[in-house]
Protein backbone atom coordinates (compact mmCIF):
# COMPACT_ATOMS: atom_id res chain seq x y z
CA UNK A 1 -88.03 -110.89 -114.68
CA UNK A 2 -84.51 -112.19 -115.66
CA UNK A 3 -81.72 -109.57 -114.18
CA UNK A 4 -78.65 -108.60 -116.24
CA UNK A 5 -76.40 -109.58 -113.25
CA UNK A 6 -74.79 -112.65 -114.64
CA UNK A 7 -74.12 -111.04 -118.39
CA UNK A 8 -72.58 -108.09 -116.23
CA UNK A 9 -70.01 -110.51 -114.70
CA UNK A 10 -69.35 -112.28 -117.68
CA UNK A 11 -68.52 -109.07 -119.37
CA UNK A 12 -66.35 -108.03 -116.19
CA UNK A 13 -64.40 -111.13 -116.45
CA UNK A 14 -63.97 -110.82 -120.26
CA UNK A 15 -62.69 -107.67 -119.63
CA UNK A 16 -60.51 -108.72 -117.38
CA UNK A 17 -59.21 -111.86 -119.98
CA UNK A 18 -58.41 -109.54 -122.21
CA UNK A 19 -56.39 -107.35 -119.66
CA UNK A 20 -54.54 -110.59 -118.63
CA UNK A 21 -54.10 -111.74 -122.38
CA UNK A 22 -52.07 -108.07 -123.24
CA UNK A 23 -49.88 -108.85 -120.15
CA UNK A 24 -49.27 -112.30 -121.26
CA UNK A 25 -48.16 -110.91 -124.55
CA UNK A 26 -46.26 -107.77 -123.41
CA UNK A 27 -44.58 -110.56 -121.04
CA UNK A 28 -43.76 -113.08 -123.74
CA UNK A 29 -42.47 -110.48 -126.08
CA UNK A 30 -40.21 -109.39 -123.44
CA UNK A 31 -38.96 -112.95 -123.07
CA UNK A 32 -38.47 -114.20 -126.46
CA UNK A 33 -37.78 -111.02 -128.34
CA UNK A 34 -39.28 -112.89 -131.56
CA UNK A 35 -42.56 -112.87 -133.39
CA UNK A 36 -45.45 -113.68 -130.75
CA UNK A 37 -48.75 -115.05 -132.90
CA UNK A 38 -51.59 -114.51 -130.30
CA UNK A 39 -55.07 -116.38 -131.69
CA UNK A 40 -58.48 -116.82 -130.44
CA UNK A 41 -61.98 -116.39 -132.15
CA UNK A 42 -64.27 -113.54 -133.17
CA UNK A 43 -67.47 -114.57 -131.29
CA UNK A 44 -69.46 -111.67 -130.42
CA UNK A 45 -71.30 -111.86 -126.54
CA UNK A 46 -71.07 -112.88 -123.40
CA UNK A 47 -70.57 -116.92 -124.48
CA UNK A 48 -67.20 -117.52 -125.65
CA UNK A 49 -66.49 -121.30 -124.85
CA UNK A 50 -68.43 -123.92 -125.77
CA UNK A 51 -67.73 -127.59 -128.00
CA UNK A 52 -68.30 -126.15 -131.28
CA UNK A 53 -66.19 -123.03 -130.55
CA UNK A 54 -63.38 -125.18 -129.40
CA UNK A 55 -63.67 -127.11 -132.51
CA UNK A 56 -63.13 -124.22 -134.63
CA UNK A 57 -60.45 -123.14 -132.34
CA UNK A 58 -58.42 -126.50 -133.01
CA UNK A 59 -59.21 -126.04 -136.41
CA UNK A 60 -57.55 -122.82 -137.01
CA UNK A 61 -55.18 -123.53 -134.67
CA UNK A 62 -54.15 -127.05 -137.00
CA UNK A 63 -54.04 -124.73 -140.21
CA UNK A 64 -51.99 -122.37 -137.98
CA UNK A 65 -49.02 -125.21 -137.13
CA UNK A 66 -49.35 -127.14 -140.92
CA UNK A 67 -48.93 -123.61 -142.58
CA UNK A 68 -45.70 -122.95 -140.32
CA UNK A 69 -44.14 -126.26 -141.05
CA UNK A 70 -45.00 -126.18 -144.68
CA UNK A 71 -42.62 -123.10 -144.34
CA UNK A 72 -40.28 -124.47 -142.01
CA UNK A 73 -40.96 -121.79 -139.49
CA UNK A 74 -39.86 -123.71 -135.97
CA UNK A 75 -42.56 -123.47 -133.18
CA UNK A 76 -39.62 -121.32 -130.33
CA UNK A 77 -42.99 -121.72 -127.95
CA UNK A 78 -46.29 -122.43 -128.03
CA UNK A 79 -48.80 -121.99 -124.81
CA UNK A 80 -52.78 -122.91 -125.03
CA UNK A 81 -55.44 -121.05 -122.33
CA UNK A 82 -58.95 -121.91 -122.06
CA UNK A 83 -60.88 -118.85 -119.89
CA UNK A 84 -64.00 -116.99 -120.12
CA UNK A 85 -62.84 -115.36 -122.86
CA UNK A 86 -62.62 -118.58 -124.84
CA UNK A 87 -59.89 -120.86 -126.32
CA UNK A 88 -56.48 -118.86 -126.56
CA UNK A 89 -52.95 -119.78 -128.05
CA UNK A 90 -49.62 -118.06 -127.85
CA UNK A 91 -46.99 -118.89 -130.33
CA UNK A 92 -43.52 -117.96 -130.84
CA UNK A 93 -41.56 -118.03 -134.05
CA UNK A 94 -38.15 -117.09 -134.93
CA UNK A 95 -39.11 -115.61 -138.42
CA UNK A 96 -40.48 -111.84 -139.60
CA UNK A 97 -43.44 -110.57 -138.21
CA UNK A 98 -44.55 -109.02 -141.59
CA UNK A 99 -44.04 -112.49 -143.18
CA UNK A 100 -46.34 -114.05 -140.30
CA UNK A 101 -48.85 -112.15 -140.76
CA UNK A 102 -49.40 -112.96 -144.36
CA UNK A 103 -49.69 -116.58 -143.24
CA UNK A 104 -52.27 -115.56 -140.91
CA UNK A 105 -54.30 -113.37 -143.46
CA UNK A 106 -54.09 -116.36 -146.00
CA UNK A 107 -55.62 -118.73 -143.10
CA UNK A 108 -58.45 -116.36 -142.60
CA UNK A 109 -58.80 -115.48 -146.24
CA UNK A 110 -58.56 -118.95 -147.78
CA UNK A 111 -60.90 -120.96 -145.32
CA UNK A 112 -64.37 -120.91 -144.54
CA UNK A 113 -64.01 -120.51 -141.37
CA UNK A 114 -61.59 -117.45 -141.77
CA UNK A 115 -63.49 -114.79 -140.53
CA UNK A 116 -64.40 -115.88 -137.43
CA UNK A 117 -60.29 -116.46 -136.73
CA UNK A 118 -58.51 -114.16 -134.43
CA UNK A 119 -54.75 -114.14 -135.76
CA UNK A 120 -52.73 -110.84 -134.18
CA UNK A 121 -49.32 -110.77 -134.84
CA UNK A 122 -47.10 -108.91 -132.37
CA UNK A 123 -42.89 -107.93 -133.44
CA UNK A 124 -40.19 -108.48 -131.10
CA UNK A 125 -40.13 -104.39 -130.36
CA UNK A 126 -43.81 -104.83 -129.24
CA UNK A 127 -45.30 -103.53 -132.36
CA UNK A 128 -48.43 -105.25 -133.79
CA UNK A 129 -48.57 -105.67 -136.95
CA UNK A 130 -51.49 -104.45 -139.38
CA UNK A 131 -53.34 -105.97 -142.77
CA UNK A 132 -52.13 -102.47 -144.27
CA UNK A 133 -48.56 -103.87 -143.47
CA UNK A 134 -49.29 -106.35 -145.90
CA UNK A 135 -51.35 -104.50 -148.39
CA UNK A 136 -54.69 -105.64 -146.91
CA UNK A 137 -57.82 -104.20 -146.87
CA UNK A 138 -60.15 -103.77 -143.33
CA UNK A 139 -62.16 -107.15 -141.96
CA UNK A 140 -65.46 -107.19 -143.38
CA UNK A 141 -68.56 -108.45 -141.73
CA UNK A 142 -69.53 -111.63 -142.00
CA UNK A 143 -72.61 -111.46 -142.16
CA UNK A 144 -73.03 -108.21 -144.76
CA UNK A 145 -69.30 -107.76 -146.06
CA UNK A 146 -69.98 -104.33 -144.57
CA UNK A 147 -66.32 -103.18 -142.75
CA UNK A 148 -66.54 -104.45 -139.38
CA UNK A 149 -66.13 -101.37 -137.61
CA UNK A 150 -69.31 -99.82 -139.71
CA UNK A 151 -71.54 -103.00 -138.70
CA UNK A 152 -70.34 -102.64 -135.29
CA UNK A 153 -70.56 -99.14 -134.86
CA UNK A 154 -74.16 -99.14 -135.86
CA UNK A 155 -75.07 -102.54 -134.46
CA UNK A 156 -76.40 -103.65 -137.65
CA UNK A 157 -77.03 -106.93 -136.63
CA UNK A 158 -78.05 -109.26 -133.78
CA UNK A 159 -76.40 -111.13 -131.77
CA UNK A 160 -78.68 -113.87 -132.40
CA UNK A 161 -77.71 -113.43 -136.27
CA UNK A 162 -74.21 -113.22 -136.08
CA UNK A 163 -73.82 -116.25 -133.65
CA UNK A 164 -76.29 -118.34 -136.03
CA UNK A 165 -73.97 -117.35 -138.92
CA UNK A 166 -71.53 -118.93 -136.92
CA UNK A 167 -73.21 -121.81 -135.87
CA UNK A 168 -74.11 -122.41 -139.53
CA UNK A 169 -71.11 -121.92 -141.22
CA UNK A 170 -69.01 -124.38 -138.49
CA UNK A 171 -71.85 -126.88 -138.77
CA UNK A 172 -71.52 -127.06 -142.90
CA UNK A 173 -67.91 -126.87 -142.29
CA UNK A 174 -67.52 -130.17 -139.86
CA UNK A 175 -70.57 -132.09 -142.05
């Protein structure tokens, strides 16, 4: 019988990630006193780094940098992790936080790959900044279109489903 032990330390050192990853941004924020863009992926489980998630990763994070110069939004500083918690950047932009966050939200709206991007957006005070800020609704699920929070409140799907969504929808997007 296979034991839970190693999905309990993954977990543990997720948790821990994500402990580390505040810091980082509470510590960057401090620094720069700008706009801090913190991005990773929305992959549910204990496997958060493999090739095709680092693939999607680059992808968003190429949309993320194009978008910015399109709109002549400088890059103050940009720093790239790789952990069990999966592929994470850290950018820092001289421009409004509100306004960043509407380049985000058209990243994950307009591609296919949009929902399974990660964008927060953090102001130089420290104050993250919300979809209501910019007049948008909740996340949906992916899988449903359900609100997130309902689907995972309820557990409404799989693991096994949501990560084959993923799968499938990265695969059709790379063809």
């Amino acid at each position: 019988m296979k034991s839970g032990g190693s999905n309990n330390k993954n977990l543990e050192a997720i948790l821990k990630a994500r402990e580390a990853r505040a810091f980082y941004q509470q510590e960057l924020v401090n620094e720069y006193k700008k706009t801090l863009i913190a991005f990773k992926l929305n992959i549910p489980g204990p496997e958060k780094d493999n090739e095709l998630y680092r693939k999607i990763f680059n992808n968003g994070m190429n949309l993320l940098e194009v978008s910015l110069k399109e709109k002549d939004i400088p890059i103050v500083f940009k720093d790239l992790k790789l952990n069990i918690a999966g592929a994470e950047a850290f950018i820092v932009v001289d421009d409004d936080p509100v306004y960043i966050k509407k380049i985000c939200t058209d990243i994950e709206d307009g591609d296919m790959l949009g929902r399974i991007y990660d964008f927060d957006v953090i102001g130089p005070l420290g104050d993250k900044v919300g979809g209501s800020e910019i007049g948008r609704n909740q996340r949906r699920c992916f899988l449903c279109d359900e609100y997130v929070w309902v689907c995972s409140r309820a557990r409404a799907h799989s693991l096994d489903e949501m990560l084959q969504f993923i799968e499938n929808s990265a695969k059709a997007y790379f063809k």
